[in-house]
PDB file of N, CA and C in Angstrom:
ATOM      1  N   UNK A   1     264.037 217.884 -60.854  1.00  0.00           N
ATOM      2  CA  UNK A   1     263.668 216.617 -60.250  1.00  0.00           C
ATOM      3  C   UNK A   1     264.754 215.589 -60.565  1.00  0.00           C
ATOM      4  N   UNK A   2     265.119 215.126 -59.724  1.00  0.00           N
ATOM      5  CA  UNK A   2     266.195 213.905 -59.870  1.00  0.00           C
ATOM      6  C   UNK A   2     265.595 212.286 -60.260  1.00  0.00           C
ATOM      7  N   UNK A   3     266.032 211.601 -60.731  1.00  0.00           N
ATOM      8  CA  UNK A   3     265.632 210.099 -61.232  1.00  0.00           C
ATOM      9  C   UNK A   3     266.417 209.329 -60.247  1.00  0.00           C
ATOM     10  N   UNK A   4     265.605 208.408 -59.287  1.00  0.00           N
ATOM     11  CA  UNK A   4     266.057 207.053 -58.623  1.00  0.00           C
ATOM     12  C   UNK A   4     265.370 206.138 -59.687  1.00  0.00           C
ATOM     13  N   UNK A   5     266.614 204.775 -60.004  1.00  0.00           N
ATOM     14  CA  UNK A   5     266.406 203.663 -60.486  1.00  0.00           C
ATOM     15  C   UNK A   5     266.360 202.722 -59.256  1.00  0.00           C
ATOM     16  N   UNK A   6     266.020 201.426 -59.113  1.00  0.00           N
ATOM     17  CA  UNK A   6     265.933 200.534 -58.243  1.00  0.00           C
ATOM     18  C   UNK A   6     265.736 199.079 -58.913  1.00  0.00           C
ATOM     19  N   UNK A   7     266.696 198.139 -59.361  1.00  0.00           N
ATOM     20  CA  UNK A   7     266.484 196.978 -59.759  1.00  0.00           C
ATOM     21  C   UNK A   7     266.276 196.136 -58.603  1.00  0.00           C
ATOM     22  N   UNK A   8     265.475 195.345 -58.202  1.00  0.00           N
ATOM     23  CA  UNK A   8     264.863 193.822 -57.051  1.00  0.00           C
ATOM     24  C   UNK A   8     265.244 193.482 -58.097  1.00  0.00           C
ATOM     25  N   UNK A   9     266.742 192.372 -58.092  1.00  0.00           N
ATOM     26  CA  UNK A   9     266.836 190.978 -58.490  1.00  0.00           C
ATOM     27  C   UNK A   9     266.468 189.640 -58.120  1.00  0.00           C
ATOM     28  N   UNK A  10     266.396 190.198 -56.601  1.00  0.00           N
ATOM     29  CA  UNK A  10     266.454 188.345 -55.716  1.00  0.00           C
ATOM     30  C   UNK A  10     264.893 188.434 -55.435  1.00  0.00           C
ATOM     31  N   UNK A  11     264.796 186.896 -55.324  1.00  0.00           N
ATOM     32  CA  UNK A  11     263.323 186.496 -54.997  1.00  0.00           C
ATOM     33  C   UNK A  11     263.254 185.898 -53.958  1.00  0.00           C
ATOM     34  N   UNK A  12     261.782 185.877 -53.790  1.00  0.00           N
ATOM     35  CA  UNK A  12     261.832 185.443 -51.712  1.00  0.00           C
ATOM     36  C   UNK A  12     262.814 184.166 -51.103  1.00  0.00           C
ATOM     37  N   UNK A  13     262.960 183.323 -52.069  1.00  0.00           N
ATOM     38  CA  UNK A  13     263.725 182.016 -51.728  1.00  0.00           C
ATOM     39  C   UNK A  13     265.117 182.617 -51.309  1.00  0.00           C
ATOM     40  N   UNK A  14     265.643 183.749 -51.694  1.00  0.00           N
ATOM     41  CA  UNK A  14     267.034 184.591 -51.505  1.00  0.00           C
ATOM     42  C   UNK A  14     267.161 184.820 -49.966  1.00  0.00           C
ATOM     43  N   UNK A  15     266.144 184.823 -49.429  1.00  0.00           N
ATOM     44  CA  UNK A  15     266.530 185.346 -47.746  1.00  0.00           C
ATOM     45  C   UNK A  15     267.348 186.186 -47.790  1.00  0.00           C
ATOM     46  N   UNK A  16     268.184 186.982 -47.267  1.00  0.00           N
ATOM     47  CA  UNK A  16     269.009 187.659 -46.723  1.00  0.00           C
ATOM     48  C   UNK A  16     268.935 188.941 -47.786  1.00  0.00           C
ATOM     49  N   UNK A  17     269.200 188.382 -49.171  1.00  0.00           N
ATOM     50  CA  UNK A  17     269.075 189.379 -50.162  1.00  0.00           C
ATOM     51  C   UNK A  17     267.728 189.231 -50.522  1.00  0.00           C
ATOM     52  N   UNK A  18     266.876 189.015 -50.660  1.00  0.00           N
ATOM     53  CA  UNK A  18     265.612 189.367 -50.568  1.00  0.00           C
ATOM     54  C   UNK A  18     265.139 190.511 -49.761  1.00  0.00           C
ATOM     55  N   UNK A  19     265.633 190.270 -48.360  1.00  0.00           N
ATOM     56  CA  UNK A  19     265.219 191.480 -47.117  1.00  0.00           C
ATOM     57  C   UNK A  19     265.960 192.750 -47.752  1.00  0.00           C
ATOM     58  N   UNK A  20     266.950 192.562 -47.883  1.00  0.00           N
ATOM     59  CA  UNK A  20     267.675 193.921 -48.414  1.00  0.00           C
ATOM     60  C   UNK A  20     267.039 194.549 -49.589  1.00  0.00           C
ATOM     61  N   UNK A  21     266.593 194.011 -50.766  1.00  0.00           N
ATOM     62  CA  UNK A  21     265.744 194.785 -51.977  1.00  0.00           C
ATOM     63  C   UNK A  21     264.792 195.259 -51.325  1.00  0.00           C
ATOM     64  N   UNK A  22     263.424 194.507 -49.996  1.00  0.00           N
ATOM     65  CA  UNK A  22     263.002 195.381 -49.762  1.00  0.00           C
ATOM     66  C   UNK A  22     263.540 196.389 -48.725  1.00  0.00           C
ATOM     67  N   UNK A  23     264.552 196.514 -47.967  1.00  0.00           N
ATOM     68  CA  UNK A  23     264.924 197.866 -47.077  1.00  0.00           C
ATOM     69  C   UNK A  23     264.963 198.615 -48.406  1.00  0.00           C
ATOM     70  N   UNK A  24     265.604 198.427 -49.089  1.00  0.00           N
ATOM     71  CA  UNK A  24     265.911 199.450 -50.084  1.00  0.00           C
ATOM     72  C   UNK A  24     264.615 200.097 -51.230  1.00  0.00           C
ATOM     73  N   UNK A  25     263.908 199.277 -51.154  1.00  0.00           N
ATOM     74  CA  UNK A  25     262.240 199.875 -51.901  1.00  0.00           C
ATOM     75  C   UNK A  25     261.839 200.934 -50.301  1.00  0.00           C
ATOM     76  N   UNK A  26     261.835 200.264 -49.162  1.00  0.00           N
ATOM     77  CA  UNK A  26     260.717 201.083 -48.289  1.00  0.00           C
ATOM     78  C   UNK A  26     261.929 202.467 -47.958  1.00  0.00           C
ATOM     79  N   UNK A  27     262.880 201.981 -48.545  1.00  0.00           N
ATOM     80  CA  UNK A  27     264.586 203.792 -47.796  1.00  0.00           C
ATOM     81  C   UNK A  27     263.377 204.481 -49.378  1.00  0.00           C
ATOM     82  N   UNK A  28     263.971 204.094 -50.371  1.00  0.00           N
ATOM     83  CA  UNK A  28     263.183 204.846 -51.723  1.00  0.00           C
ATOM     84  C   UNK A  28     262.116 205.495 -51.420  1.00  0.00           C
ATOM     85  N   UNK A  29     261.230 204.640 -50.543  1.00  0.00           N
ATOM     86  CA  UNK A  29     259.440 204.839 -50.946  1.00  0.00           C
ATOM     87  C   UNK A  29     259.541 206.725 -50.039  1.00  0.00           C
ATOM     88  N   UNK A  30     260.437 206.419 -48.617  1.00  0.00           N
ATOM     89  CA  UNK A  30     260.469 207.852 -48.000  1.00  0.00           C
ATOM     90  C   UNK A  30     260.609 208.981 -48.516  1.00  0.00           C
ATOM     91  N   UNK A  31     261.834 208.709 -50.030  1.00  0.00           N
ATOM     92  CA  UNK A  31     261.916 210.163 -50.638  1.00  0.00           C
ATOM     93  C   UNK A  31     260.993 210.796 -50.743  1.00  0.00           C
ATOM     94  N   UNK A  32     261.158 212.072 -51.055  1.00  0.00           N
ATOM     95  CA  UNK A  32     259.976 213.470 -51.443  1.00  0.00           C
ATOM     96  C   UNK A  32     259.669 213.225 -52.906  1.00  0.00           C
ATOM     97  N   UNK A  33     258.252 213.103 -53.135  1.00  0.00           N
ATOM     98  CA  UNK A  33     257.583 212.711 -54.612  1.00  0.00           C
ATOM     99  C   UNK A  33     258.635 214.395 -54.953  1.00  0.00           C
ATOM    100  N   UNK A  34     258.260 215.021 -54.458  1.00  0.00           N
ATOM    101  CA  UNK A  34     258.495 216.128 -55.211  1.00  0.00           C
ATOM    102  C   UNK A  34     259.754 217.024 -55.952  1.00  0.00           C
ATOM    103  N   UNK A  35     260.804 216.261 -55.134  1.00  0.00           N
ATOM    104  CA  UNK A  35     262.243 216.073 -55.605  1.00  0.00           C
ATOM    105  C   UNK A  35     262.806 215.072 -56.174  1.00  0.00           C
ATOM    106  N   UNK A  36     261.914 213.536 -56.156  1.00  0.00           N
ATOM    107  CA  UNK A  36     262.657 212.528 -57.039  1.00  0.00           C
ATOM    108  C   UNK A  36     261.266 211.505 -57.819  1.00  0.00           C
ATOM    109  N   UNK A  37     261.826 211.425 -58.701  1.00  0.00           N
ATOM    110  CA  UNK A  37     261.210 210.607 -59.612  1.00  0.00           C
ATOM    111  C   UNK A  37     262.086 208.811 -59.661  1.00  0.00           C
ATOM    112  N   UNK A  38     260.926 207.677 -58.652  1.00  0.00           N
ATOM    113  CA  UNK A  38     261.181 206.229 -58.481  1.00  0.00           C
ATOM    114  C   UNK A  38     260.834 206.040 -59.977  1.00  0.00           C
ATOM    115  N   UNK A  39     261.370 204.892 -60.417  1.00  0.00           N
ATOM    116  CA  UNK A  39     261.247 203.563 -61.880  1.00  0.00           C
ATOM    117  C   UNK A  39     262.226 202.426 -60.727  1.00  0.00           C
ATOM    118  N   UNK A  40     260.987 201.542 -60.587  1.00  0.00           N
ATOM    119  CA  UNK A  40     261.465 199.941 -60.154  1.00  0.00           C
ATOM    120  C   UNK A  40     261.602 199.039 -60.818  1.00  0.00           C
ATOM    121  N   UNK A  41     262.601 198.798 -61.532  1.00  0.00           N
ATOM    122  CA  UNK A  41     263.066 197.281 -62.024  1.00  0.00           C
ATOM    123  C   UNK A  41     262.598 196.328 -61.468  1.00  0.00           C
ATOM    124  N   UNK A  42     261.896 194.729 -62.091  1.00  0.00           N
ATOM    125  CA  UNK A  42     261.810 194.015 -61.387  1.00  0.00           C
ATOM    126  C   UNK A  42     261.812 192.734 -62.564  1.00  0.00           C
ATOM    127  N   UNK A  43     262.579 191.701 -62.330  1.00  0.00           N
ATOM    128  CA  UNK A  43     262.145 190.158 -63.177  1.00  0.00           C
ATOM    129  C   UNK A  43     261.548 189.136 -62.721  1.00  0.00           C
ATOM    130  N   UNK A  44     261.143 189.294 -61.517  1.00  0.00           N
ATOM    131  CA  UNK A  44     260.119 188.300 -61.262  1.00  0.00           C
ATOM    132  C   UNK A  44     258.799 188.510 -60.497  1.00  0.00           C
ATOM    133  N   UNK A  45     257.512 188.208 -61.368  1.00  0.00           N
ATOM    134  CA  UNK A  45     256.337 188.723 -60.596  1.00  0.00           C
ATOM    135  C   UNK A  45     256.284 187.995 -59.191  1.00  0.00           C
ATOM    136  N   UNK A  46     257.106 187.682 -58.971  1.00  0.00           N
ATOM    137  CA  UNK A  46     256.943 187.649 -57.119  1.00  0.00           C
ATOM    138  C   UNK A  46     256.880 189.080 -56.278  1.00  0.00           C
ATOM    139  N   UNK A  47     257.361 189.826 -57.067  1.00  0.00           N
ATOM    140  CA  UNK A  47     257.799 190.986 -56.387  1.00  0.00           C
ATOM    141  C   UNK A  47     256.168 191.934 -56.711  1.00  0.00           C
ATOM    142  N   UNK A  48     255.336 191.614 -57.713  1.00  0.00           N
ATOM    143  CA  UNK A  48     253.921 192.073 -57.502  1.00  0.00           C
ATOM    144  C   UNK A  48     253.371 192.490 -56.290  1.00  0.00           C
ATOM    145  N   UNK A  49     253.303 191.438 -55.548  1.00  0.00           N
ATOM    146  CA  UNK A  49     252.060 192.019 -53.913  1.00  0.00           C
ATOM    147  C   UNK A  49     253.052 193.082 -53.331  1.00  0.00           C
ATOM    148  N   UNK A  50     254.846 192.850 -53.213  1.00  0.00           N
ATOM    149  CA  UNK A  50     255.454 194.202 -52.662  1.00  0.00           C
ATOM    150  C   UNK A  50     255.437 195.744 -52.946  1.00  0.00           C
ATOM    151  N   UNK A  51     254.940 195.415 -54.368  1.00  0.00           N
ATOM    152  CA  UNK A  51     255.348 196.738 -55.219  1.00  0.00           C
ATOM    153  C   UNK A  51     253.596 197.646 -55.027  1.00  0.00           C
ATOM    154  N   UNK A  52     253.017 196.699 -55.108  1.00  0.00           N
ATOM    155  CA  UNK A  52     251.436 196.682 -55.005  1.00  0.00           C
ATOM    156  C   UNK A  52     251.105 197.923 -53.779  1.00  0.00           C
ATOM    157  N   UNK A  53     251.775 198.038 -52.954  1.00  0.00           N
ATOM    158  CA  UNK A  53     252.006 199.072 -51.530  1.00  0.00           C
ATOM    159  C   UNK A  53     252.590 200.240 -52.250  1.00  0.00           C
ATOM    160  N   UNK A  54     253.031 200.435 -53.576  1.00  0.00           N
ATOM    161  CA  UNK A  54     254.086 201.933 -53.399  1.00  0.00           C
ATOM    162  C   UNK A  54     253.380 202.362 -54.896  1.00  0.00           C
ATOM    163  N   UNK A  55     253.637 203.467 -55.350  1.00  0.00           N
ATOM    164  CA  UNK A  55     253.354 204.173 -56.401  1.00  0.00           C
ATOM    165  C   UNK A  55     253.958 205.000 -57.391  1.00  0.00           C
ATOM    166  N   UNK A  56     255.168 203.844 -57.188  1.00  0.00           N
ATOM    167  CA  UNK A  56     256.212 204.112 -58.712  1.00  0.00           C
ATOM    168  C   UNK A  56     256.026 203.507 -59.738  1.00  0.00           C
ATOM    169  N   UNK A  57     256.957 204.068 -60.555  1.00  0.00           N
ATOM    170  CA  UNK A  57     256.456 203.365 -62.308  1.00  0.00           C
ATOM    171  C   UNK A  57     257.502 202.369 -62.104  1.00  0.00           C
ATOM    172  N   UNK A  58     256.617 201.017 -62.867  1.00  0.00           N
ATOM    173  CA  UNK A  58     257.500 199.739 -62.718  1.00  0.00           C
ATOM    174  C   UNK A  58     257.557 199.063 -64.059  1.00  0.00           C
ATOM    175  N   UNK A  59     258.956 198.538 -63.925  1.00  0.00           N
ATOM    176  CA  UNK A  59     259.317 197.549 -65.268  1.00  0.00           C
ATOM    177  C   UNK A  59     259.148 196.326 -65.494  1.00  0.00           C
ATOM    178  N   UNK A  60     258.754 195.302 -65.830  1.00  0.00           N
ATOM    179  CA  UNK A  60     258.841 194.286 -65.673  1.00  0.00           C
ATOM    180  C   UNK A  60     260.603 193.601 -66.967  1.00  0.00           C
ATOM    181  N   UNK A  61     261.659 193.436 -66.063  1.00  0.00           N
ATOM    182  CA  UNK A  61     262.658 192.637 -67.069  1.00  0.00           C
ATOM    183  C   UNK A  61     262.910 191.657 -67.267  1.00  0.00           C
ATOM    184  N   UNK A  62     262.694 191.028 -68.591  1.00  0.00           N
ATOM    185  CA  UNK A  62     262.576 189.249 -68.753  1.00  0.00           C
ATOM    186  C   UNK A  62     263.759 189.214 -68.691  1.00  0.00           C
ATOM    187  N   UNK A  63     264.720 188.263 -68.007  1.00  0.00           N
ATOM    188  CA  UNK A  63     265.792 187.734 -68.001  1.00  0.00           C
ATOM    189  C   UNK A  63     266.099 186.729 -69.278  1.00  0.00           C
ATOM    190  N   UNK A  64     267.219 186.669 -69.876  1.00  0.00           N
ATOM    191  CA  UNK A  64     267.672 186.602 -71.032  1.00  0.00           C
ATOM    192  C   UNK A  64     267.611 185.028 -71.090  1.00  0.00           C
ATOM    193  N   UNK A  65     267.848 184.447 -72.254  1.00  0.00           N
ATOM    194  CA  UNK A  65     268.386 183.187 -71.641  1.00  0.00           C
ATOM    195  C   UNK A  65     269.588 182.563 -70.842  1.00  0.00           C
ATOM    196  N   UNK A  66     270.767 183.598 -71.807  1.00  0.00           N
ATOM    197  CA  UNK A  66     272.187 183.043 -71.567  1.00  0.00           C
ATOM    198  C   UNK A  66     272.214 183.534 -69.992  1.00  0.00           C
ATOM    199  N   UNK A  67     272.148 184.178 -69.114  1.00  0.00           N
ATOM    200  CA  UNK A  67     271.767 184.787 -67.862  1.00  0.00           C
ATOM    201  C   UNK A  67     271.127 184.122 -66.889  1.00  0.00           C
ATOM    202  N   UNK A  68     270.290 183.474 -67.081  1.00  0.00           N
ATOM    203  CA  UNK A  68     269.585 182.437 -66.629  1.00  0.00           C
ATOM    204  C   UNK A  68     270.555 181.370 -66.609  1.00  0.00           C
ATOM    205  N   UNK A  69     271.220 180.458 -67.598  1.00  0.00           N
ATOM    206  CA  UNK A  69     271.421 179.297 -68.058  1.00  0.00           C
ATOM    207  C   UNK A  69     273.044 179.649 -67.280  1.00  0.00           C
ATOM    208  N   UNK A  70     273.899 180.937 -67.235  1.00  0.00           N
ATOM    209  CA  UNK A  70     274.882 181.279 -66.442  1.00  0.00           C
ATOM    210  C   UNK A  70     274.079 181.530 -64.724  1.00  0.00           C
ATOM    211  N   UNK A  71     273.075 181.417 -64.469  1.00  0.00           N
ATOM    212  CA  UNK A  71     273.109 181.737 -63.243  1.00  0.00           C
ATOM    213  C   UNK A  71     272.705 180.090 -62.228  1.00  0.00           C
ATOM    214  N   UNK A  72     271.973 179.204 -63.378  1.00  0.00           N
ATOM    215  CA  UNK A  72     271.960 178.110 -62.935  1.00  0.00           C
ATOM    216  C   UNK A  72     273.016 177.257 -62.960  1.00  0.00           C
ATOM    217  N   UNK A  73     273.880 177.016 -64.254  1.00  0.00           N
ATOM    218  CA  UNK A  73     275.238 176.680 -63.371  1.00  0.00           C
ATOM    219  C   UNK A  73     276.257 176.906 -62.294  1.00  0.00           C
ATOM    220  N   UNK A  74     276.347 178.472 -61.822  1.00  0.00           N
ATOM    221  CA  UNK A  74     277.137 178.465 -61.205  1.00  0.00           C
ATOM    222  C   UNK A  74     275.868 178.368 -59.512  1.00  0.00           C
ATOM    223  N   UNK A  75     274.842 178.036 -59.388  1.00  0.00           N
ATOM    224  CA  UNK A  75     274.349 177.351 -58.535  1.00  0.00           C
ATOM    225  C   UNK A  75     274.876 175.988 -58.297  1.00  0.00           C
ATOM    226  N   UNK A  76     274.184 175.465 -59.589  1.00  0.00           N
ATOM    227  CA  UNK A  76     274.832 173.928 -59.342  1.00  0.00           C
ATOM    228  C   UNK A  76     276.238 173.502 -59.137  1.00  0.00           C
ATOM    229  N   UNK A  77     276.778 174.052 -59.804  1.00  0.00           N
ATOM    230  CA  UNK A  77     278.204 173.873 -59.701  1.00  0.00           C
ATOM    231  C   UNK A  77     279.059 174.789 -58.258  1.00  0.00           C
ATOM    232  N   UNK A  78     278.268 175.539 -57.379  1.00  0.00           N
ATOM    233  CA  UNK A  78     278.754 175.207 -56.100  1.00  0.00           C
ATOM    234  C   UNK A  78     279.829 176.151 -56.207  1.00  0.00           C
ATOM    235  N   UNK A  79     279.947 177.502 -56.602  1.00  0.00           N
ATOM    236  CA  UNK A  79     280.994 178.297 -56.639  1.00  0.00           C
ATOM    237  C   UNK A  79     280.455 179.406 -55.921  1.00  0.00           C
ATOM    238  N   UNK A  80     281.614 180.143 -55.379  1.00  0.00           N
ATOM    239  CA  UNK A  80     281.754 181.055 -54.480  1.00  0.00           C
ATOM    240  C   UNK A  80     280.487 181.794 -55.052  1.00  0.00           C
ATOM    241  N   UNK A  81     279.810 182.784 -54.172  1.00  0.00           N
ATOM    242  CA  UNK A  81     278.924 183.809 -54.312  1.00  0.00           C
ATOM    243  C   UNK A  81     279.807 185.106 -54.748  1.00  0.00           C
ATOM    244  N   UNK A  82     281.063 185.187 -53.664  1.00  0.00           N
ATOM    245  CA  UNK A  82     282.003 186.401 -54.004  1.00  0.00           C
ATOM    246  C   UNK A  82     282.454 186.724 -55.610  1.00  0.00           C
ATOM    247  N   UNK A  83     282.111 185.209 -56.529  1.00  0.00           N
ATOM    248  CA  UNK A  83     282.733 185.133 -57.222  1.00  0.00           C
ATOM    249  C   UNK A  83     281.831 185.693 -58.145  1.00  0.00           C
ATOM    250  N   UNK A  84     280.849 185.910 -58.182  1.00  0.00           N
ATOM    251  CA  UNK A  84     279.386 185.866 -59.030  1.00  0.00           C
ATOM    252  C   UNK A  84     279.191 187.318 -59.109  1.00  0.00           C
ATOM    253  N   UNK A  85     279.324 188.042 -57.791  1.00  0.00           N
ATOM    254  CA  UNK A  85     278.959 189.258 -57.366  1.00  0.00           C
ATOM    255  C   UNK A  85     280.744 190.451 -58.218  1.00  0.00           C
ATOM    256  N   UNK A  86     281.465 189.756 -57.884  1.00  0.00           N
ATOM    257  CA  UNK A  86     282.450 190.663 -58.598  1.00  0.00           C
ATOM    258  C   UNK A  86     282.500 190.173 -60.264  1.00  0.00           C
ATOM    259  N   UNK A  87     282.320 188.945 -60.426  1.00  0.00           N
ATOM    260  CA  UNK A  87     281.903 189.398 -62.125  1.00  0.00           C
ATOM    261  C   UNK A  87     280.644 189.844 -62.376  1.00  0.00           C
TER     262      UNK A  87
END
């Protein structure tokens, strides 16, 4: 049996990347129970009522502080996305 991981980072306010975590839960949900074993990452119970539809084992990950406190500055401060995604 093979192991799929799946971290949902973005939350509904994400639009664009929001839609994409779920294409990528409902591409997952198709595999064969019987050849792969799902574990869904997730840090924000927004993602509850989505996950609520499928019947993988799920994580809940508290986001750190320093992670947080780096992800709200470079909001505020208005820097590239490209820039965020390659570090």
């Amino acid at each position: 049996m093979r192991k799929v991981g799946l971290f949902l980072e973005a939350e509904p306010h994400f639009g664009g990347t929001f839609q994409y975590n779920q294409t990528m839960l409902a591409a997952v949900a198709a595999l064969a129970r019987e050849r792969f074993a799902v574990v869904v990452a997730y840090p924000s119970d927004a993602w509850l009522p989505h996950l609520a539809h499928y019947d993988f084992a799920t994580i809940k990950v508290e986001r750190g502080f320093w992670g947080r406190a780096l992800g709200l500055f470079w909001v505020l401060s208005r820097l590239p996305m490209g820039w965020w995604r390659w570090l």
